[in-house]
N, C-alpha and C. Protein backbone atom coordinates (compact mmCIF):
# COMPACT_ATOMS: atom_id res chain seq x y z
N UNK A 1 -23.56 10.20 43.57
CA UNK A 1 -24.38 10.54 42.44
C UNK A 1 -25.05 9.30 41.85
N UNK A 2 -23.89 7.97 42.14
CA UNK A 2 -24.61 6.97 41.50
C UNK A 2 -26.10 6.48 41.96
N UNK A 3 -26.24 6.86 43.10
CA UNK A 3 -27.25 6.15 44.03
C UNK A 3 -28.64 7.49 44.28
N UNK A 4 -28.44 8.45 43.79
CA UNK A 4 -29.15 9.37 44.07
C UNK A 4 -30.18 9.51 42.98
N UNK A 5 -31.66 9.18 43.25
CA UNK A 5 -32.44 8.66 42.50
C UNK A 5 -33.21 9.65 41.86
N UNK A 6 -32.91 11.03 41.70
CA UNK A 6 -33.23 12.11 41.18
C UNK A 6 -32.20 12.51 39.67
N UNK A 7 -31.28 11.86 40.13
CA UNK A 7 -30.65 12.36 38.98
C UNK A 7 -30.45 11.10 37.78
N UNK A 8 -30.97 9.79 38.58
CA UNK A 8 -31.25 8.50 37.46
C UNK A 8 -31.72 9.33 36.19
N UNK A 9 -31.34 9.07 35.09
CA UNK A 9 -31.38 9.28 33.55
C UNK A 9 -30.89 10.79 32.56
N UNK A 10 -30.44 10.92 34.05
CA UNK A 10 -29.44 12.24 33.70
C UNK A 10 -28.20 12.51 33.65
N UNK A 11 -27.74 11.65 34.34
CA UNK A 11 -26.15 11.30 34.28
C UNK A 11 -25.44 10.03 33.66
N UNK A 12 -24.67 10.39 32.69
CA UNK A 12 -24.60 8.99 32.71
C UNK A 12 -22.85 8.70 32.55
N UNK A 13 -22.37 7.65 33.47
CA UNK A 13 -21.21 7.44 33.98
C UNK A 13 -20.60 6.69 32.83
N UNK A 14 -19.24 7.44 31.81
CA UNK A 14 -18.69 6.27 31.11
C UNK A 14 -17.10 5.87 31.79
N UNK A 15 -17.20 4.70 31.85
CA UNK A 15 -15.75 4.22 32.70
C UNK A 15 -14.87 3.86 31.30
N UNK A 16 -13.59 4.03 31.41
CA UNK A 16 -12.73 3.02 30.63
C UNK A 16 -11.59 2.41 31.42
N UNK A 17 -11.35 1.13 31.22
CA UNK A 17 -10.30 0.13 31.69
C UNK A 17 -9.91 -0.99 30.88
N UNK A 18 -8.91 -1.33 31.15
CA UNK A 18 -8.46 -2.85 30.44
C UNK A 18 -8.68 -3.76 31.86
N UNK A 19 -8.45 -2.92 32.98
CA UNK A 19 -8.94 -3.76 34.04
C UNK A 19 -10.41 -4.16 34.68
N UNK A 20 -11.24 -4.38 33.69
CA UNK A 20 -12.34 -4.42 34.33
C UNK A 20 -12.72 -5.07 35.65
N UNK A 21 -12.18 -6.46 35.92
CA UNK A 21 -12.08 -7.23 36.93
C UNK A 21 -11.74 -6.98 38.16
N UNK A 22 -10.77 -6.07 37.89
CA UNK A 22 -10.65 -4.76 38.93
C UNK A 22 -11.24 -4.13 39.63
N UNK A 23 -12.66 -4.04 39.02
CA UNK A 23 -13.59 -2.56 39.35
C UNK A 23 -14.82 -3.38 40.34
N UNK A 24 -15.12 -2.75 41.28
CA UNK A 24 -16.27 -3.20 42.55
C UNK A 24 -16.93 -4.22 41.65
N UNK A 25 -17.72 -5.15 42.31
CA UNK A 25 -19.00 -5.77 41.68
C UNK A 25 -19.97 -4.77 41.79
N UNK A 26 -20.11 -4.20 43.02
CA UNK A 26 -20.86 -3.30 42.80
C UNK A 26 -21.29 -2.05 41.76
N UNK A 27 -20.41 -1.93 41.24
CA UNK A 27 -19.95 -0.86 40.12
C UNK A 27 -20.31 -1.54 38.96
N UNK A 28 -20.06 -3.11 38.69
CA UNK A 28 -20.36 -3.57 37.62
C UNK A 28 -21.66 -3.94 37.65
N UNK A 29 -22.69 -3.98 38.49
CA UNK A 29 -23.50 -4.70 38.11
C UNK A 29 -25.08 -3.99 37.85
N UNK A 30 -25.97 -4.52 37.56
CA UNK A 30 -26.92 -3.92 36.48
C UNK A 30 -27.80 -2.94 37.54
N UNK A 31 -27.88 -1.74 36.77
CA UNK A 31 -28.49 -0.59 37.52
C UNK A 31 -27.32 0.76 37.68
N UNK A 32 -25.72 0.25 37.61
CA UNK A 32 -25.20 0.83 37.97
C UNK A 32 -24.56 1.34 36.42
N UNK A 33 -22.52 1.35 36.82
CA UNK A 33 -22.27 1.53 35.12
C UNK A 33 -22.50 0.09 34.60
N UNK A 34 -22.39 -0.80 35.15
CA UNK A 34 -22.41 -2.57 34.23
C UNK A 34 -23.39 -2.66 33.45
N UNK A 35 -24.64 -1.75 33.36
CA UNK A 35 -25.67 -2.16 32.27
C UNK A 35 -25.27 -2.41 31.04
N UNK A 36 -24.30 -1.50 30.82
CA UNK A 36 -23.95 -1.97 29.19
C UNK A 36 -22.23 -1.94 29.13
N UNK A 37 -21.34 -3.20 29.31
CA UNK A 37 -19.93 -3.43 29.34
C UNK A 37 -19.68 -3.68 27.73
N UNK A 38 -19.21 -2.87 27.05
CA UNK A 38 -18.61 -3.03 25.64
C UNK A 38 -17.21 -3.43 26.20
N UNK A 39 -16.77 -4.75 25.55
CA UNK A 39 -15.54 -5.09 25.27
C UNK A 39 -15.11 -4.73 23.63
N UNK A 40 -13.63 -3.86 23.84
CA UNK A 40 -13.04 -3.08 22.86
C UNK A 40 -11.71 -3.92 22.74
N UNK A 41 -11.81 -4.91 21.48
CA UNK A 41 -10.96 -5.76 21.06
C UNK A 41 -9.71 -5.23 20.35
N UNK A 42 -8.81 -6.12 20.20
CA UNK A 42 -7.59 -5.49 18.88
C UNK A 42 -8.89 -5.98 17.59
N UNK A 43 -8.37 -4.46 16.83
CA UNK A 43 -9.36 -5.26 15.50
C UNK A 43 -8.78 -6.08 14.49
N UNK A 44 -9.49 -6.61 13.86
CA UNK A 44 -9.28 -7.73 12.88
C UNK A 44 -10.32 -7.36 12.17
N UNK A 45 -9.96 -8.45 10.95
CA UNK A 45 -10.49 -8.67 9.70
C UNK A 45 -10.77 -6.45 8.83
N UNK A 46 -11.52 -6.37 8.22
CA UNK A 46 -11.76 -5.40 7.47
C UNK A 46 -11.10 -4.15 8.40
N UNK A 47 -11.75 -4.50 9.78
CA UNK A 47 -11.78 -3.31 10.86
C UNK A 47 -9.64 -3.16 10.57
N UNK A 48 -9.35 -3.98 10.48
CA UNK A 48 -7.70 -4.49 10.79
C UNK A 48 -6.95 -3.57 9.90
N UNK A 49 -7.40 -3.73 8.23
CA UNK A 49 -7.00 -3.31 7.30
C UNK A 49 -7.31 -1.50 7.31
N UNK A 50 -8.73 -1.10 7.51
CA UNK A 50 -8.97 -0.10 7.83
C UNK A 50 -7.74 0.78 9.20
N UNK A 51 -7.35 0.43 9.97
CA UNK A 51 -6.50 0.64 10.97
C UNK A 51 -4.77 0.49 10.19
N UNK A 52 -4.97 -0.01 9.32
CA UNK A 52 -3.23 0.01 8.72
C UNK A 52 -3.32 1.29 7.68
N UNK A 53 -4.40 1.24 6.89
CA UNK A 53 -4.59 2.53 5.84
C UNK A 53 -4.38 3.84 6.82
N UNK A 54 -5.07 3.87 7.92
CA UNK A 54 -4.81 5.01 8.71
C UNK A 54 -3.30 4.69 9.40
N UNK A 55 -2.77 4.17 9.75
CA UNK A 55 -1.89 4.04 10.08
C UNK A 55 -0.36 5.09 8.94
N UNK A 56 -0.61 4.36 8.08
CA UNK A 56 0.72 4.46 6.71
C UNK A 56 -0.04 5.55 6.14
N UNK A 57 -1.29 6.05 6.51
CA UNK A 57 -2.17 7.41 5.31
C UNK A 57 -1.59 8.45 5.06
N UNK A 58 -1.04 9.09 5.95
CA UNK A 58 0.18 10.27 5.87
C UNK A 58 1.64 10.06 5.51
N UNK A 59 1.74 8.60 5.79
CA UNK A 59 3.38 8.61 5.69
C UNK A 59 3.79 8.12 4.03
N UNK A 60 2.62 6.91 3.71
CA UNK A 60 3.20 6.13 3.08
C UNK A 60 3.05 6.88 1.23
N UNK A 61 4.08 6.67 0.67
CA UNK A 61 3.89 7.14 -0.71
C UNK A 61 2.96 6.72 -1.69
N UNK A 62 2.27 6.46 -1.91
CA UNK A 62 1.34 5.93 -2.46
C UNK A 62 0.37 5.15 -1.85
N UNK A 63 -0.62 4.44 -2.90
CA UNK A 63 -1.80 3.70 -2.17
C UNK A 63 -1.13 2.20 -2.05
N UNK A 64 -1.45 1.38 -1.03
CA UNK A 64 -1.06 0.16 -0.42
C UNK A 64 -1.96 -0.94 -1.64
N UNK A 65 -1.16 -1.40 -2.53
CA UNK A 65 -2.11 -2.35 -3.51
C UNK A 65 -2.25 -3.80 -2.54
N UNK A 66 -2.38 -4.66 -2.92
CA UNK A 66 -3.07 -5.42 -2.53
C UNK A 66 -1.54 -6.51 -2.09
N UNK A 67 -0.64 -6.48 -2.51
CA UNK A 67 0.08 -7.26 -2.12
C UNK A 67 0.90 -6.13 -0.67
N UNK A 68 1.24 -5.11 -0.88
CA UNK A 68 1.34 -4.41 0.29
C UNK A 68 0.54 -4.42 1.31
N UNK A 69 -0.49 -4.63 1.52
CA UNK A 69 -1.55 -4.86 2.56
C UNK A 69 -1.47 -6.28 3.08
N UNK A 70 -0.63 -6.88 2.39
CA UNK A 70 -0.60 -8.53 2.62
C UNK A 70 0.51 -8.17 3.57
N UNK A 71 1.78 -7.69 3.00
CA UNK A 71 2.74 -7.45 3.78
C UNK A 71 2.19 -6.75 5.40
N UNK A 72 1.64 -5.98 5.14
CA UNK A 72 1.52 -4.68 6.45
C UNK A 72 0.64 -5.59 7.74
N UNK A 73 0.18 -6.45 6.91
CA UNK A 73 -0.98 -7.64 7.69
C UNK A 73 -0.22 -8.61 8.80
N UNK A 74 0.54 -8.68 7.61
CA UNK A 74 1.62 -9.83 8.06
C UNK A 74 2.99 -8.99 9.10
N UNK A 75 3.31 -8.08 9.06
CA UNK A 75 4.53 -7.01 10.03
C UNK A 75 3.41 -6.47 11.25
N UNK A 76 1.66 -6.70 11.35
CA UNK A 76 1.60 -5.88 12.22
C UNK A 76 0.45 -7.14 12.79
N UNK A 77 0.75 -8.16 12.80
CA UNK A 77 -0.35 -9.43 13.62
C UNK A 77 -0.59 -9.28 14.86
N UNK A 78 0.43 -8.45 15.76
CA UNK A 78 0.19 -8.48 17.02
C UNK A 78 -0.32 -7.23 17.58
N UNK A 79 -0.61 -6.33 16.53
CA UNK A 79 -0.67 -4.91 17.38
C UNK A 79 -2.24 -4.96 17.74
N UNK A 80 -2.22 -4.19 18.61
CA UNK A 80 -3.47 -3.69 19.29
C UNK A 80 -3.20 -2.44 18.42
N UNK A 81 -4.38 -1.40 18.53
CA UNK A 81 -5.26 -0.93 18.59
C UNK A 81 -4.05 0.90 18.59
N UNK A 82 -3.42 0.47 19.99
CA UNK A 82 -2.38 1.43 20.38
C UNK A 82 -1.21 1.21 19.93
N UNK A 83 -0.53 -0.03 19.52
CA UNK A 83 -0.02 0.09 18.15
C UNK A 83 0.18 0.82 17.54
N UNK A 84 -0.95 0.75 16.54
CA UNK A 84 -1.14 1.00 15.00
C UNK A 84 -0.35 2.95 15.50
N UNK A 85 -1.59 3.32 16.56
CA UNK A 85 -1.32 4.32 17.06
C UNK A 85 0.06 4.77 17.15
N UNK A 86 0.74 4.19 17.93
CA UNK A 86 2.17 4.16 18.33
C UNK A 86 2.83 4.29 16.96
N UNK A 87 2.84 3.48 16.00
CA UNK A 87 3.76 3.61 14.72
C UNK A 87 3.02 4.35 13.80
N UNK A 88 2.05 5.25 13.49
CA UNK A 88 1.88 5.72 13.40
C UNK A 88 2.34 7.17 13.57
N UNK A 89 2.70 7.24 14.65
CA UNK A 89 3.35 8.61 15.20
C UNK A 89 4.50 8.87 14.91
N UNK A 90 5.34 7.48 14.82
CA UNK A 90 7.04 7.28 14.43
C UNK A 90 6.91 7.47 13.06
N UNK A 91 6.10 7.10 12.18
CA UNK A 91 6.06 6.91 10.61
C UNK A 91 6.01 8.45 10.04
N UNK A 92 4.86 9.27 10.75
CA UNK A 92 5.01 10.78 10.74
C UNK A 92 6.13 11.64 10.92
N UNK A 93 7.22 11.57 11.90
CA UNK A 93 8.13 11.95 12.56
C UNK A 93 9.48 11.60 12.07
N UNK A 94 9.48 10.12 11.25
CA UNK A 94 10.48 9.86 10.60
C UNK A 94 10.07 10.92 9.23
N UNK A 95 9.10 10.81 8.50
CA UNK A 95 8.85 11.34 7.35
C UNK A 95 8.59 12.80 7.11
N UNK A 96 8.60 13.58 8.45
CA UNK A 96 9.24 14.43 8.33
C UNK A 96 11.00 14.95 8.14
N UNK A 97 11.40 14.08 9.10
CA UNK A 97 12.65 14.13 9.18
C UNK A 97 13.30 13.84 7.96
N UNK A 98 12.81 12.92 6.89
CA UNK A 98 13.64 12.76 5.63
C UNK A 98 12.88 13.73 4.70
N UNK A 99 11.25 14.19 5.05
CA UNK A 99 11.30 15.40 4.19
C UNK A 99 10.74 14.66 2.82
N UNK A 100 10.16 13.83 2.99
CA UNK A 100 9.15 13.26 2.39
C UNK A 100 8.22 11.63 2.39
N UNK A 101 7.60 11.27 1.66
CA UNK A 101 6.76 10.08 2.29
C UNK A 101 7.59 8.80 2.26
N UNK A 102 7.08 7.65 3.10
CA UNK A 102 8.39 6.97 2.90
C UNK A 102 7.36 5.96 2.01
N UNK A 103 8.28 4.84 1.67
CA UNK A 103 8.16 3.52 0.90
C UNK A 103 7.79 2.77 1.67
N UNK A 104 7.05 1.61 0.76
CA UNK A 104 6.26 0.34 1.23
C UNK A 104 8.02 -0.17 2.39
N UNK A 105 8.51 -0.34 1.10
CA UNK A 105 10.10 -1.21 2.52
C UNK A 105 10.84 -0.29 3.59
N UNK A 106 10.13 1.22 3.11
CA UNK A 106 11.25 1.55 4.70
C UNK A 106 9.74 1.85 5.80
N UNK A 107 8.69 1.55 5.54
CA UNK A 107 7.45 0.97 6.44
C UNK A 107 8.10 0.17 6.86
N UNK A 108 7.93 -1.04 6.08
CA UNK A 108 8.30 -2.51 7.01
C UNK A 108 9.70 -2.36 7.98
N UNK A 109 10.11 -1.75 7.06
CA UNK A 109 11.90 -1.71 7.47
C UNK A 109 11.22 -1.09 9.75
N UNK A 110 10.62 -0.18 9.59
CA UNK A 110 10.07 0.06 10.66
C UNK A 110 9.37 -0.68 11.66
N UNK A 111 8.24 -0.84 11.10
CA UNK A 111 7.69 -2.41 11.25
C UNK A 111 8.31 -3.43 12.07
N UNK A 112 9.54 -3.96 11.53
CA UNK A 112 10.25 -5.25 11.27
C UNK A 112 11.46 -4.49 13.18
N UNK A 113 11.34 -3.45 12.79
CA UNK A 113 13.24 -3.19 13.54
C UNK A 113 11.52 -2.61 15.43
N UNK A 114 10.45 -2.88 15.25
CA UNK A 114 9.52 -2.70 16.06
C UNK A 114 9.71 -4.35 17.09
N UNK A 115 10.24 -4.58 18.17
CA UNK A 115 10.03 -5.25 19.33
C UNK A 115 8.38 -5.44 19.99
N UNK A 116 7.53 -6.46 20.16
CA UNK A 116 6.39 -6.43 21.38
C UNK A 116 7.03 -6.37 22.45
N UNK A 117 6.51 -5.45 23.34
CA UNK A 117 6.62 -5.36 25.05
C UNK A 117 6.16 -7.22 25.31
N UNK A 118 6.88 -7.96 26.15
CA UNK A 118 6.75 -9.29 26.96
C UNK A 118 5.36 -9.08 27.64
N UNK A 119 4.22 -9.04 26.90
CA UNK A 119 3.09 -8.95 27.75
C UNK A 119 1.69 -9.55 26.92
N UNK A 120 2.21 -10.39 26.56
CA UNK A 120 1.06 -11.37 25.57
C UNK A 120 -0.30 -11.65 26.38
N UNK A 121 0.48 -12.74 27.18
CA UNK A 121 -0.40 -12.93 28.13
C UNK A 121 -1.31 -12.33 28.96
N UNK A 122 -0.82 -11.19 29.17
CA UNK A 122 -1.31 -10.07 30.23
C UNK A 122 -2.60 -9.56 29.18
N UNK A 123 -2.52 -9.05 27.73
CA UNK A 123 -3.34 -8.97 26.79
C UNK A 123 -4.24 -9.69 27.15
N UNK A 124 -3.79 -11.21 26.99
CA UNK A 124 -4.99 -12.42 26.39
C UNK A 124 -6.02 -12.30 28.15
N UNK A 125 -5.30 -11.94 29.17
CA UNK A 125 -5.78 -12.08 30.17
C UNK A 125 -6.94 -10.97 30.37
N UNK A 126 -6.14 -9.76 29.88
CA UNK A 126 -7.69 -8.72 29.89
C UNK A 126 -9.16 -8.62 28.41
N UNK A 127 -8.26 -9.46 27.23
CA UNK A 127 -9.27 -9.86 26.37
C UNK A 127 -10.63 -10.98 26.91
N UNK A 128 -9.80 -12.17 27.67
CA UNK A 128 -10.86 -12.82 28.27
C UNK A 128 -11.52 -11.96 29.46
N UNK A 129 -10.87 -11.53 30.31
CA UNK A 129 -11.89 -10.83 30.97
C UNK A 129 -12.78 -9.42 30.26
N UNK A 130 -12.41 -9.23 29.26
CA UNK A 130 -13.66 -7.92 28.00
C UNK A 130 -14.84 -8.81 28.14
N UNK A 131 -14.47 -10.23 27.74
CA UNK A 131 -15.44 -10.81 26.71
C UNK A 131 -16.34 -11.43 27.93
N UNK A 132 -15.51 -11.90 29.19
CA UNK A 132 -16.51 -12.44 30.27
C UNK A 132 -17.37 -11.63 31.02
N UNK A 133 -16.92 -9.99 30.85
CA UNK A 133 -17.60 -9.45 31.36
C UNK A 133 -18.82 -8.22 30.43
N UNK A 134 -18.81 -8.50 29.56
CA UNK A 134 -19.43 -8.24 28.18
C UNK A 134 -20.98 -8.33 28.82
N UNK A 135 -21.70 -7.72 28.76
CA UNK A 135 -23.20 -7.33 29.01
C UNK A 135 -24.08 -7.49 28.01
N UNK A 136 -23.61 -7.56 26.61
CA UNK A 136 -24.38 -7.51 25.42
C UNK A 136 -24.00 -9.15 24.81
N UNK A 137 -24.86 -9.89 24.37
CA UNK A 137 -24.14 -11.16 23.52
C UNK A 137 -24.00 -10.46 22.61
N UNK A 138 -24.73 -9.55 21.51
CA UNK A 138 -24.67 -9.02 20.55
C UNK A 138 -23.35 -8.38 20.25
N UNK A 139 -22.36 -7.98 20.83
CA UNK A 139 -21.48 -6.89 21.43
C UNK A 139 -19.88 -8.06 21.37
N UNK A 140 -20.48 -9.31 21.49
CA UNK A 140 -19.71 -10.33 21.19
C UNK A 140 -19.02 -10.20 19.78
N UNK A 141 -17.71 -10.96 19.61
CA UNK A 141 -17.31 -11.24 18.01
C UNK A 141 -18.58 -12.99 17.46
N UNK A 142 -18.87 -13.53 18.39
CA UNK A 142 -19.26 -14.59 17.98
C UNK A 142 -21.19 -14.17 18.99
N UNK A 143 -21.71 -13.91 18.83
CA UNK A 143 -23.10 -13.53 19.47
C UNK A 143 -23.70 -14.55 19.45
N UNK A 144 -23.56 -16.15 18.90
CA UNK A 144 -24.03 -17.46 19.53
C UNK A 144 -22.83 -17.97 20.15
N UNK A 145 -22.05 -17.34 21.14
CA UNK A 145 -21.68 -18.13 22.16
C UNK A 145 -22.00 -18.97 22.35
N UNK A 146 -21.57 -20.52 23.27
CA UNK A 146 -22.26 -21.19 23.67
C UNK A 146 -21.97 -21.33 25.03
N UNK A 147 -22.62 -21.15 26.10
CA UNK A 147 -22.22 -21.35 27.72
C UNK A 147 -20.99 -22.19 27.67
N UNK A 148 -21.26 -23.56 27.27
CA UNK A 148 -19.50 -24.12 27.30
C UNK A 148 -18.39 -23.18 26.84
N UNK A 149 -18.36 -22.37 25.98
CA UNK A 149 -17.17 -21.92 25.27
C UNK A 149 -16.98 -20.68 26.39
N UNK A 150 -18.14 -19.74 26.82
CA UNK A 150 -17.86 -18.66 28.22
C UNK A 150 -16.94 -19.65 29.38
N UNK A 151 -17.44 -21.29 29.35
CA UNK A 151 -16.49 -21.60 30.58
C UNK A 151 -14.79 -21.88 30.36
N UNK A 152 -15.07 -22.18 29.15
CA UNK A 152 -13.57 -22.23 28.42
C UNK A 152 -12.61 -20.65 28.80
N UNK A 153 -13.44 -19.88 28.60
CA UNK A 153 -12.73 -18.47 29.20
C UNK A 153 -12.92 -18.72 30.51
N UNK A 154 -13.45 -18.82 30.92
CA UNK A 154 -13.24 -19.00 32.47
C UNK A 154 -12.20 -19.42 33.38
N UNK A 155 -12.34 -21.08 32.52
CA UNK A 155 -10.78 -21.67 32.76
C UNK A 155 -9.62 -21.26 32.05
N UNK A 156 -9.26 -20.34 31.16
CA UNK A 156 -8.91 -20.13 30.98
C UNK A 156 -7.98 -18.54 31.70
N UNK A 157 -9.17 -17.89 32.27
CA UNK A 157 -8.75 -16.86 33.30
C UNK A 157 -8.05 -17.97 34.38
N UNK A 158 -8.56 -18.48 35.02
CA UNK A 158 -8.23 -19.14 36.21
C UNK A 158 -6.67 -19.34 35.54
N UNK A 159 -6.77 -20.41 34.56
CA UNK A 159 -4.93 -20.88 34.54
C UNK A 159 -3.91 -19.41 34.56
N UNK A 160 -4.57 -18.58 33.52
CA UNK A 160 -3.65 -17.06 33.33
C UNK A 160 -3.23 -16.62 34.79
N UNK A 161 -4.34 -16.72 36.03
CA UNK A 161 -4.54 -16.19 37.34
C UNK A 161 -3.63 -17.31 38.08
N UNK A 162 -3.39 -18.85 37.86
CA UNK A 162 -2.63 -19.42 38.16
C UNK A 162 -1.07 -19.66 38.12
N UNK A 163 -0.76 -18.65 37.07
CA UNK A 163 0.96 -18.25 36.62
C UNK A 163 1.23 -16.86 37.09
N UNK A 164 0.07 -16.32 37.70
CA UNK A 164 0.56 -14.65 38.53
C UNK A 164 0.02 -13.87 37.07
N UNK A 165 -0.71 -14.49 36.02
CA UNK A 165 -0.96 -13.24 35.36
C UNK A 165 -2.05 -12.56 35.67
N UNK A 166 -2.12 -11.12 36.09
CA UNK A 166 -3.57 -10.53 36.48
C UNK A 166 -3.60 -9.01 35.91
């Protein structure tokens, strides 16, 4: 279908992966799906806070003032995206189970008794490859890149690719 030139602007192919690096060159590259590669980051800043309100929105007893959001900032630095998701689901499920909303401390208390899976690296390894294979500068967190700083990811894939991380 990809190659069949009757149906060009009628179909249009959306892929999702954390493995992009993975996927043909052929597949990635312009004409095909690679015209437009959005890299889909863990969010931060506003986007971050927005993702904790939904997170605690059902569970938590009240509104998160401003020093609670400091806290929730600070118990959830490492989550992605699927995270928030993930405790989210437990925060619901506990708060049913006690049969009403819980508190800012039995959040954290959750939060806190929450382990990361040993896979940091493996993250940082498919974040640099989002951002190297990113089609848009605009689409970037920083959209004046500077070619040196793309090679900095570069070498930086290479060393990750040099300890078996892929």
């Amino acid at each position: 279908m990809m190659s069949d030139p009757l149906l060009r602007g009628k179909v249009f192919w959306l892929l999702v992966t954390a493995r992009i690096h993975l996927l043909s060159p052929d597949i990635r590259r312009p004409g095909r799906v690679g015209d437009l590669i959005i890299p889909v980051l863990d969010p931060e800043g506003d986007d971050r806070v927005a993702f904790i309100r939904w997170m605690i929105g059902s569970s938590m007893d009240g509104e998160p003032d401003e020093l609670a959001l400091h806290k929730l900032l600070e118990n959830t630095s490492s989550f992605s995206a699927a995270s928030f998701a993930s405790i989210r689901s437990e925060l619901k499920a506990i708060g049913r189970r006690l049969g009403r909303r819980m508190s800012l401390d039995e959040i954290i208390q959750v939060l806190h008794d929450r382990l990361d899976p040993a896979i940091a690296e493996t993250r940082r390894y498919q974040t640099l490859q989002a951002l190297i294979n990113c089609t848009r500068r605009q689409l970037l967190p920083d959209p004046l890149i500077s070619e040196e700083d793309r090679l900095l990811w570069h070498q930086q894939i290479t060393l990750l690719e040099a300890r078996g991380i892929r």
